[in-house]
N, C-alpha and C. Protein backbone atom coordinates (compact mmCIF):
# COMPACT_ATOMS: atom_id res chain seq x y z
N UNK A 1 19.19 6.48 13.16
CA UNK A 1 18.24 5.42 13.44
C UNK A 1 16.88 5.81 12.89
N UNK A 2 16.27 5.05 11.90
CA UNK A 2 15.08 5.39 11.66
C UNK A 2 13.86 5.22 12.60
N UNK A 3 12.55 5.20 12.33
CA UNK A 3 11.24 5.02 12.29
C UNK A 3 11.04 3.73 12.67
N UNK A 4 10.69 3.23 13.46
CA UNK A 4 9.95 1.95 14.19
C UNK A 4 8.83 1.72 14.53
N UNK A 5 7.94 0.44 14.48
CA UNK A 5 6.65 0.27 15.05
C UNK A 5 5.35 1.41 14.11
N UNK A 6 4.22 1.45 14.83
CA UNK A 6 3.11 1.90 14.39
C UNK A 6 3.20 3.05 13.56
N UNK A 7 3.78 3.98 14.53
CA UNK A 7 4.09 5.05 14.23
C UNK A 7 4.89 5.48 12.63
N UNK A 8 5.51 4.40 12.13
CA UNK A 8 6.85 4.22 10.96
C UNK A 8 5.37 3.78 10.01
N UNK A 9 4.46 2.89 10.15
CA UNK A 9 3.54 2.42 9.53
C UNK A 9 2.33 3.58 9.43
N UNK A 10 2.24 4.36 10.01
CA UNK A 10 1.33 5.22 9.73
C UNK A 10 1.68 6.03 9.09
N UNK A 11 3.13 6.87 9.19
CA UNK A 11 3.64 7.74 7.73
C UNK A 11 3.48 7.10 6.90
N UNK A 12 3.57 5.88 6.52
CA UNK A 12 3.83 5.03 5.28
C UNK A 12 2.57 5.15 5.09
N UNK A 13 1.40 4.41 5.51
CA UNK A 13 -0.19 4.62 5.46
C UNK A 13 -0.01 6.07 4.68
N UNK A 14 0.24 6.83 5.23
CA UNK A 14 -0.86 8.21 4.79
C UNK A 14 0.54 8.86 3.44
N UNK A 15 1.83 8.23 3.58
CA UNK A 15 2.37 8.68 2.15
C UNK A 15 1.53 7.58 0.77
N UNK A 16 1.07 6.58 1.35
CA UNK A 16 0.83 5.58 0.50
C UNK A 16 -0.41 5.86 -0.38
N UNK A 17 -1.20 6.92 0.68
CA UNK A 17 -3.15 6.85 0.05
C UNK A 17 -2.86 8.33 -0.95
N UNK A 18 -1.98 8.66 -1.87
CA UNK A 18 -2.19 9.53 -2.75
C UNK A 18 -1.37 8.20 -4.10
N UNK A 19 -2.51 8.45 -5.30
CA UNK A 19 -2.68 7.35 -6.14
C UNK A 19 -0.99 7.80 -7.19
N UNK A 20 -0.68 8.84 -6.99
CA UNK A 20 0.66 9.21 -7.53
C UNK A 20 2.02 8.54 -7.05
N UNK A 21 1.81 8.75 -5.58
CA UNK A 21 2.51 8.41 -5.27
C UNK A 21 2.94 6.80 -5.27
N UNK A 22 1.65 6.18 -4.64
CA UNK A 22 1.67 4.43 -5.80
C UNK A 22 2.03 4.39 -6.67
N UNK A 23 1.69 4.76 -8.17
CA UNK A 23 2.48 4.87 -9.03
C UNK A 23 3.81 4.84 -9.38
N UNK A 24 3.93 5.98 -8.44
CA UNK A 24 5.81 5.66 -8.04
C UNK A 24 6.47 4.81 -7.60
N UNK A 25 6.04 4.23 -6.88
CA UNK A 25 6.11 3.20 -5.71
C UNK A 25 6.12 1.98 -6.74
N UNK A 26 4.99 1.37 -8.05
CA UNK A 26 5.34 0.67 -8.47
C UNK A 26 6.28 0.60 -9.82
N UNK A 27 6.49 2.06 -10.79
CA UNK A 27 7.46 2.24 -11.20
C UNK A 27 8.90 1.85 -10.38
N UNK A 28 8.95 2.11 -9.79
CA UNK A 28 10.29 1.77 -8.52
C UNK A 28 10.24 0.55 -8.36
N UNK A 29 9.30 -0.34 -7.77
CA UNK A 29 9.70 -1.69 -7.63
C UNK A 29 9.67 -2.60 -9.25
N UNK A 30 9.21 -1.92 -10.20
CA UNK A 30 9.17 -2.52 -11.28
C UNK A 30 10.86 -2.58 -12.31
N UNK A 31 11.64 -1.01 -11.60
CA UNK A 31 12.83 -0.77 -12.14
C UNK A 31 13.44 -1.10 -11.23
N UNK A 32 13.84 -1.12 -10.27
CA UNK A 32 14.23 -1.26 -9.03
C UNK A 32 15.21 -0.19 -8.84
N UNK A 33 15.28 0.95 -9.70
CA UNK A 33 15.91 2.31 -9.14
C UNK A 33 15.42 3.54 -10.67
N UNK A 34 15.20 4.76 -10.62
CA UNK A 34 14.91 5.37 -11.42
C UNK A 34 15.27 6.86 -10.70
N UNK A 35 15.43 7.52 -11.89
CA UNK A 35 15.80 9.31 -12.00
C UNK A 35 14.28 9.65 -11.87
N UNK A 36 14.61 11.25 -11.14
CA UNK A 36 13.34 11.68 -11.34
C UNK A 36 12.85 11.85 -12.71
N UNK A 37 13.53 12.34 -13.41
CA UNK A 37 13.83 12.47 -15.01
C UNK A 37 12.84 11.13 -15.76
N UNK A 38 13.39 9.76 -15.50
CA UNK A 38 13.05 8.88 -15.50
C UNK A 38 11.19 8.53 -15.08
N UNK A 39 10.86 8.86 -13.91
CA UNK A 39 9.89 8.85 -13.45
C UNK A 39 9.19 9.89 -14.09
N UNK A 40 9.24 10.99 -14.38
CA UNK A 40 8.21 11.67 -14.76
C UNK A 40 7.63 11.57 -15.93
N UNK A 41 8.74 10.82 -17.32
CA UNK A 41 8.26 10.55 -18.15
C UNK A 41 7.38 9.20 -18.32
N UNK A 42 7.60 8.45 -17.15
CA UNK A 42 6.19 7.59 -17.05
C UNK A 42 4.96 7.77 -16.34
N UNK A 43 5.37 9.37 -15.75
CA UNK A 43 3.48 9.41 -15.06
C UNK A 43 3.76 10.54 -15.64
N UNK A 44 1.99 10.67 -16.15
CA UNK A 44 1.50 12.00 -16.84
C UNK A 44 0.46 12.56 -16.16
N UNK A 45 0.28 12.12 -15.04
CA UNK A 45 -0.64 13.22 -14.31
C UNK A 45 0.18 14.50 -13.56
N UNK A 46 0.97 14.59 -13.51
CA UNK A 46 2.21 15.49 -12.97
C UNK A 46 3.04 15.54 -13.51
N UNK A 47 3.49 16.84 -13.58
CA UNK A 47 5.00 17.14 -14.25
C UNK A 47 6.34 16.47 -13.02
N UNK A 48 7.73 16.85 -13.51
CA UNK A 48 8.84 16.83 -12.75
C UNK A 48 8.80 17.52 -11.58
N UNK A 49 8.43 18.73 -11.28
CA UNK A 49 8.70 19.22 -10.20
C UNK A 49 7.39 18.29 -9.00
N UNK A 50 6.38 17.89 -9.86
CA UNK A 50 5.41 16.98 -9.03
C UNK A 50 5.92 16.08 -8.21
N UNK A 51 6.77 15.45 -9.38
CA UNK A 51 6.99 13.47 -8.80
C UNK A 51 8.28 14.51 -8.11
N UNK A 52 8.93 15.43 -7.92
CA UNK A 52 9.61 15.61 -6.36
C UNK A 52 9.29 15.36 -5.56
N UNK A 53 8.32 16.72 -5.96
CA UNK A 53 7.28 16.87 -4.15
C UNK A 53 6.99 15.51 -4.35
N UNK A 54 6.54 14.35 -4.28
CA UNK A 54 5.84 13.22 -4.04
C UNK A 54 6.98 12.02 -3.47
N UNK A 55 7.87 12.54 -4.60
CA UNK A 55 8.84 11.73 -3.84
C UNK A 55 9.96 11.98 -2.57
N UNK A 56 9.87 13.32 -2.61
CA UNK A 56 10.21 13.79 -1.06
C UNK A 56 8.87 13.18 0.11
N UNK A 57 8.17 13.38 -0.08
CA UNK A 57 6.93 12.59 1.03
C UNK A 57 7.39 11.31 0.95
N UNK A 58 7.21 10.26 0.14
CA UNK A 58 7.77 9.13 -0.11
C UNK A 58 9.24 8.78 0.60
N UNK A 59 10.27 9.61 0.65
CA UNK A 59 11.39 9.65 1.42
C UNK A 59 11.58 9.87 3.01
N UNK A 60 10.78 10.71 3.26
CA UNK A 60 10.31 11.54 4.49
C UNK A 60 9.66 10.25 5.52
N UNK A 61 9.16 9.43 4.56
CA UNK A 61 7.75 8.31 5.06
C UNK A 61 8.92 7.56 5.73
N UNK A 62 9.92 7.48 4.51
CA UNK A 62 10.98 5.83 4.81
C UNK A 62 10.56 5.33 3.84
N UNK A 63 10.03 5.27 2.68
CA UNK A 63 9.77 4.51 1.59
C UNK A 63 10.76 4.15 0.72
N UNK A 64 11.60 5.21 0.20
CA UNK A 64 11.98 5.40 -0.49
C UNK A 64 13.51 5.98 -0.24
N UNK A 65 14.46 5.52 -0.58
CA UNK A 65 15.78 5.78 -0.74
C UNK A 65 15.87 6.33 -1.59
N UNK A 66 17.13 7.37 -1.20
CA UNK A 66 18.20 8.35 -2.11
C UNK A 66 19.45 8.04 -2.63
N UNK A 67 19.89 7.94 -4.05
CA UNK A 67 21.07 7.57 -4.10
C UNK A 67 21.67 8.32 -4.73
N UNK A 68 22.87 9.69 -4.78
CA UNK A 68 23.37 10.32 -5.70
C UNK A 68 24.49 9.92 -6.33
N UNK A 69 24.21 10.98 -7.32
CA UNK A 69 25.39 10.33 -8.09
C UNK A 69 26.10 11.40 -9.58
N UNK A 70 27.04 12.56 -9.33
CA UNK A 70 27.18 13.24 -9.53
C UNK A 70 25.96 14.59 -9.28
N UNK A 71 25.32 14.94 -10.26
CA UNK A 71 24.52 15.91 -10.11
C UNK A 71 22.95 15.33 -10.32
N UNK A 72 22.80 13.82 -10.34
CA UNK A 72 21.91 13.00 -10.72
C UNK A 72 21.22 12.61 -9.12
N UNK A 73 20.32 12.33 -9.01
CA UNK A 73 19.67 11.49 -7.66
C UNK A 73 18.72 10.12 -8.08
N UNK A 74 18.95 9.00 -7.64
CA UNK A 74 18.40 8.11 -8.33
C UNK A 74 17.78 7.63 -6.79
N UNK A 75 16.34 6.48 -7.43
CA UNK A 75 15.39 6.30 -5.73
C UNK A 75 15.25 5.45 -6.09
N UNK A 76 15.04 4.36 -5.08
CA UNK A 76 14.32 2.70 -4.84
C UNK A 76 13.80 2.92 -3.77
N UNK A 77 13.27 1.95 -3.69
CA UNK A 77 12.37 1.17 -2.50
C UNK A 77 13.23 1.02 -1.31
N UNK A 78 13.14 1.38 -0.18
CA UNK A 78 13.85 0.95 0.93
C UNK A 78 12.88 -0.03 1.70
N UNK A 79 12.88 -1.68 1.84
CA UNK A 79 12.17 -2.58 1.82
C UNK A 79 12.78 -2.85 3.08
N UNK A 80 13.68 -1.99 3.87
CA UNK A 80 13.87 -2.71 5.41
C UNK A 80 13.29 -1.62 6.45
N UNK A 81 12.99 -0.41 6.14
CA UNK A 81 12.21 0.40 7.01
C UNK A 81 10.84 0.20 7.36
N UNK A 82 9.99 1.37 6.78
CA UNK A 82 8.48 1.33 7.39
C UNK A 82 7.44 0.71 6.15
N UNK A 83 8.25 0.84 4.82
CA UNK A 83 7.82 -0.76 3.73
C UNK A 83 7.10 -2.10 4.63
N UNK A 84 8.28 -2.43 5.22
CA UNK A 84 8.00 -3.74 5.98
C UNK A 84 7.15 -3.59 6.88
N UNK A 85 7.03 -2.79 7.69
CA UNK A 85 6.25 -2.31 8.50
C UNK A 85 4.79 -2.35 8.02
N UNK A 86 4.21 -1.70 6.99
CA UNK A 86 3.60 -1.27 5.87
C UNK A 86 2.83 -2.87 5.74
N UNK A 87 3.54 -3.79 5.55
CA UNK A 87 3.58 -5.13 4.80
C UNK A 87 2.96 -6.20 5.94
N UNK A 88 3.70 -5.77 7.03
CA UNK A 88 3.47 -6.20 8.46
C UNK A 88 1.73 -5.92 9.01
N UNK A 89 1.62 -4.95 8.94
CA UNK A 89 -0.14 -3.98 9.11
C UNK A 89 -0.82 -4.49 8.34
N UNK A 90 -0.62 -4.61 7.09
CA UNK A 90 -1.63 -5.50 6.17
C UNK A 90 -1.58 -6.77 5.80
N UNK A 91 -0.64 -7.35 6.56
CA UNK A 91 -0.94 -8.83 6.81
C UNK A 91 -1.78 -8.95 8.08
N UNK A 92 -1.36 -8.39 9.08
CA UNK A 92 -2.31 -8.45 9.89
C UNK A 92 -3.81 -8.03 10.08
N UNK A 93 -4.02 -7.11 8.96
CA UNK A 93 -5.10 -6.93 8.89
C UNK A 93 -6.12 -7.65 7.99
N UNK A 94 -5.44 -8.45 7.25
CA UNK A 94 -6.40 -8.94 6.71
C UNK A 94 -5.96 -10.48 6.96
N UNK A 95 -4.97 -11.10 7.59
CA UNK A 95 -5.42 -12.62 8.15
C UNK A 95 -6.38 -13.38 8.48
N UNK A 96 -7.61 -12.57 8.60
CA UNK A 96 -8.46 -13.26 8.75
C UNK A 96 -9.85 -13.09 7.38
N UNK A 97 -9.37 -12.50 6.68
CA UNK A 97 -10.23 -12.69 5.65
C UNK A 97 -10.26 -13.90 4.73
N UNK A 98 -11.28 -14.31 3.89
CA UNK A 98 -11.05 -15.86 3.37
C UNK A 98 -10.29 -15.74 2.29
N UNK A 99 -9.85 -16.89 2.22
CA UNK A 99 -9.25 -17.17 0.97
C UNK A 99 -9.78 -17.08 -0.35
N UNK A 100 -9.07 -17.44 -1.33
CA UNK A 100 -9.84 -17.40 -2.70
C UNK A 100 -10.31 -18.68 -3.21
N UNK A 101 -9.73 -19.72 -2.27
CA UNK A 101 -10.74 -21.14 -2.93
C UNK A 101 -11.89 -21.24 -2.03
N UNK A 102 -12.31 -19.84 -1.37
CA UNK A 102 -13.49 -20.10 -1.21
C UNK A 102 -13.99 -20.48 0.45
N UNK A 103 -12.44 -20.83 1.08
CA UNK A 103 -12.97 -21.16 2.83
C UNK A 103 -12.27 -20.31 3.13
N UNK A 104 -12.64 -20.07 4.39
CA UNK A 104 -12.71 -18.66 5.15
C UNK A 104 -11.26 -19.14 6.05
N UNK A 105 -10.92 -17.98 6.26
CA UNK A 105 -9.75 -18.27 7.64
C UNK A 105 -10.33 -17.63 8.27
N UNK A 106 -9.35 -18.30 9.39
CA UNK A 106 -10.01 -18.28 11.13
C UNK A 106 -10.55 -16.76 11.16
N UNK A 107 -12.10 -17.08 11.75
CA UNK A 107 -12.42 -15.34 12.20
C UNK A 107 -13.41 -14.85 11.35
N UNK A 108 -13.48 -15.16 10.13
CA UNK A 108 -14.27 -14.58 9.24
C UNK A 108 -15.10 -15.71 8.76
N UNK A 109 -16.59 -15.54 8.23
CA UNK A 109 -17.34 -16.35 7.80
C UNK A 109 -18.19 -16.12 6.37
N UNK A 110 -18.53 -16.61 5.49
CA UNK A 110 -19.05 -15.94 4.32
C UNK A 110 -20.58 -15.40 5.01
N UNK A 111 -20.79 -14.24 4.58
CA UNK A 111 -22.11 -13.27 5.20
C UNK A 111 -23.05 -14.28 4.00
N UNK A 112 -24.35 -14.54 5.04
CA UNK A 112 -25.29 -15.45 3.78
C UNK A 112 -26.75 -14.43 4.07
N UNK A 113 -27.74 -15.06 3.64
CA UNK A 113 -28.76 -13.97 3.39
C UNK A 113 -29.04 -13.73 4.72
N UNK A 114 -28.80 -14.37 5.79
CA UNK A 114 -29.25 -14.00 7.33
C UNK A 114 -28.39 -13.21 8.18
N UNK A 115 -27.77 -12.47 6.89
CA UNK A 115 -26.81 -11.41 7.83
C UNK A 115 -26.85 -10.04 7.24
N UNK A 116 -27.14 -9.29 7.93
CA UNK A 116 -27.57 -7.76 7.61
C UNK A 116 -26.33 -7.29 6.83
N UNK A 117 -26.68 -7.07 5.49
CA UNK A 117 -25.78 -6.31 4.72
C UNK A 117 -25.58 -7.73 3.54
N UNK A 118 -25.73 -8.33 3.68
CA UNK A 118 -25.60 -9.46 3.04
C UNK A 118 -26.70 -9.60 1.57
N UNK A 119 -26.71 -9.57 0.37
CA UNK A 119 -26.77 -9.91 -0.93
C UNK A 119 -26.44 -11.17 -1.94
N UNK A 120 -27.13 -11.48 -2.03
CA UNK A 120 -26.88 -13.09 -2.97
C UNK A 120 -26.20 -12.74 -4.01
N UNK A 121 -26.24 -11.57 -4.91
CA UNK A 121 -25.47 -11.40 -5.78
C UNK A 121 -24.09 -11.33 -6.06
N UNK A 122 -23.71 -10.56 -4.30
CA UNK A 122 -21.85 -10.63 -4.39
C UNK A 122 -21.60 -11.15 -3.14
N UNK A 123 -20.65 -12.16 -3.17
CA UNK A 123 -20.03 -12.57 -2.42
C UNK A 123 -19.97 -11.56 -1.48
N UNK A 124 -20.11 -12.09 0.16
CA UNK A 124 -19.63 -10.92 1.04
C UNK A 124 -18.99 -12.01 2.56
N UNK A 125 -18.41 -10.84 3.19
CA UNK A 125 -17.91 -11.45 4.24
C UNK A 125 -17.82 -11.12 5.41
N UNK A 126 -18.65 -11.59 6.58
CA UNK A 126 -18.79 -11.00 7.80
C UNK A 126 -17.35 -11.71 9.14
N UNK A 127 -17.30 -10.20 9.69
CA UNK A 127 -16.13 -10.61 10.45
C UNK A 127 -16.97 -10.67 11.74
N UNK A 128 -16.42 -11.68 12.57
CA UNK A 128 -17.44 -11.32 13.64
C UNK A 128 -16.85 -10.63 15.14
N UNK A 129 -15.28 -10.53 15.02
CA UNK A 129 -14.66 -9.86 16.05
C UNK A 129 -15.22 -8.32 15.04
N UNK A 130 -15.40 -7.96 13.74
CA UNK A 130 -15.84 -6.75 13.93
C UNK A 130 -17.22 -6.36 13.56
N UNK A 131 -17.71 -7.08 14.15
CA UNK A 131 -19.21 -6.97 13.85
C UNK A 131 -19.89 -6.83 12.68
N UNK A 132 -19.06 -7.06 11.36
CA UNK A 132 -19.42 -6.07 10.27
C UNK A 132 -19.41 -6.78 9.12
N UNK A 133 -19.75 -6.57 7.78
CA UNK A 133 -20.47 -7.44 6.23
C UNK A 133 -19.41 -5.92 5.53
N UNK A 134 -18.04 -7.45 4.77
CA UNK A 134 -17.22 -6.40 4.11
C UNK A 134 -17.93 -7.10 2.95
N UNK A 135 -18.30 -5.84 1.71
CA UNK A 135 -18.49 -6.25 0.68
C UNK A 135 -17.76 -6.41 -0.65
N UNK A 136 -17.71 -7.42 -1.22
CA UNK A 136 -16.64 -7.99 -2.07
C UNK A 136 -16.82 -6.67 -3.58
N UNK A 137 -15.46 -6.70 -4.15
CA UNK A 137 -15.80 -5.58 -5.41
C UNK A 137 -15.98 -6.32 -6.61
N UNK A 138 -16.59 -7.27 -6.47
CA UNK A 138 -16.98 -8.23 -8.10
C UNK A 138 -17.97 -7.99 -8.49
């Protein structure tokens, strides 16, 4: 039985915030299964024995499935564990941020010059359950 709830989402969180391991993550959903062999010759910030170690964390998380196959090991995405989970946390976390045509969903309001942190130049957006002016990266 795997990993459930917060807890399944927070390995995933903290396998997720090393930029290698993304990488992998979208090599994988882009092939939808690959050799390590495979993988290493598309990332060049690490050798083979790298994208292991990375992809053992990645496995460890629940991310990532094992599939052998003679003396070969091939990995995908495991999209019913702490993935979903993963998917689940960041929908919820950002439901209330606005949309891109411009109106806000419920909760959030565009930050205008009468809100501390607020700049005419970039779009920004104040949440007001968190008191706070997220600033846009444009």
């Amino acid at each position: 039985m795997g990993m459930e709830g917060p807890m399944s989402a927070q390995k995933a969180f903290d396998a997720i915030a090393d930029p290698v391991r993304r990488e992998i993550l979208r090599l994988l959903v882009d092939h939808d299964e690959c050799s390590v062999s495979q993988l290493a010759e598309s990332i060049h910030s690490v050798g083979r024995t790298g994208v292991s170690t990375h992809l053992r964390v990645l496995r460890t998380a629940g991310l990532v499935t094992e599939r052998k196959a003679g003396r070969f090991r091939f990995y995908s995405v495991d999209a019913t564990g702490p993935a979903r989970d993963v998917l689940v946390e960041m929908h919820e976390l950002f439901r209330d941020f606005p949309t891109g045509s411009g109106q806000s969903a419920t909760g959030c309001v565009p930050a205008g010059p009468g809100v501390s942190g607020a700049n005419e130049s970039t779009p920004n957006v104040y949440s007001p359950r968190l008191g706070t002016v997220f600033r846009s990266r444009k």
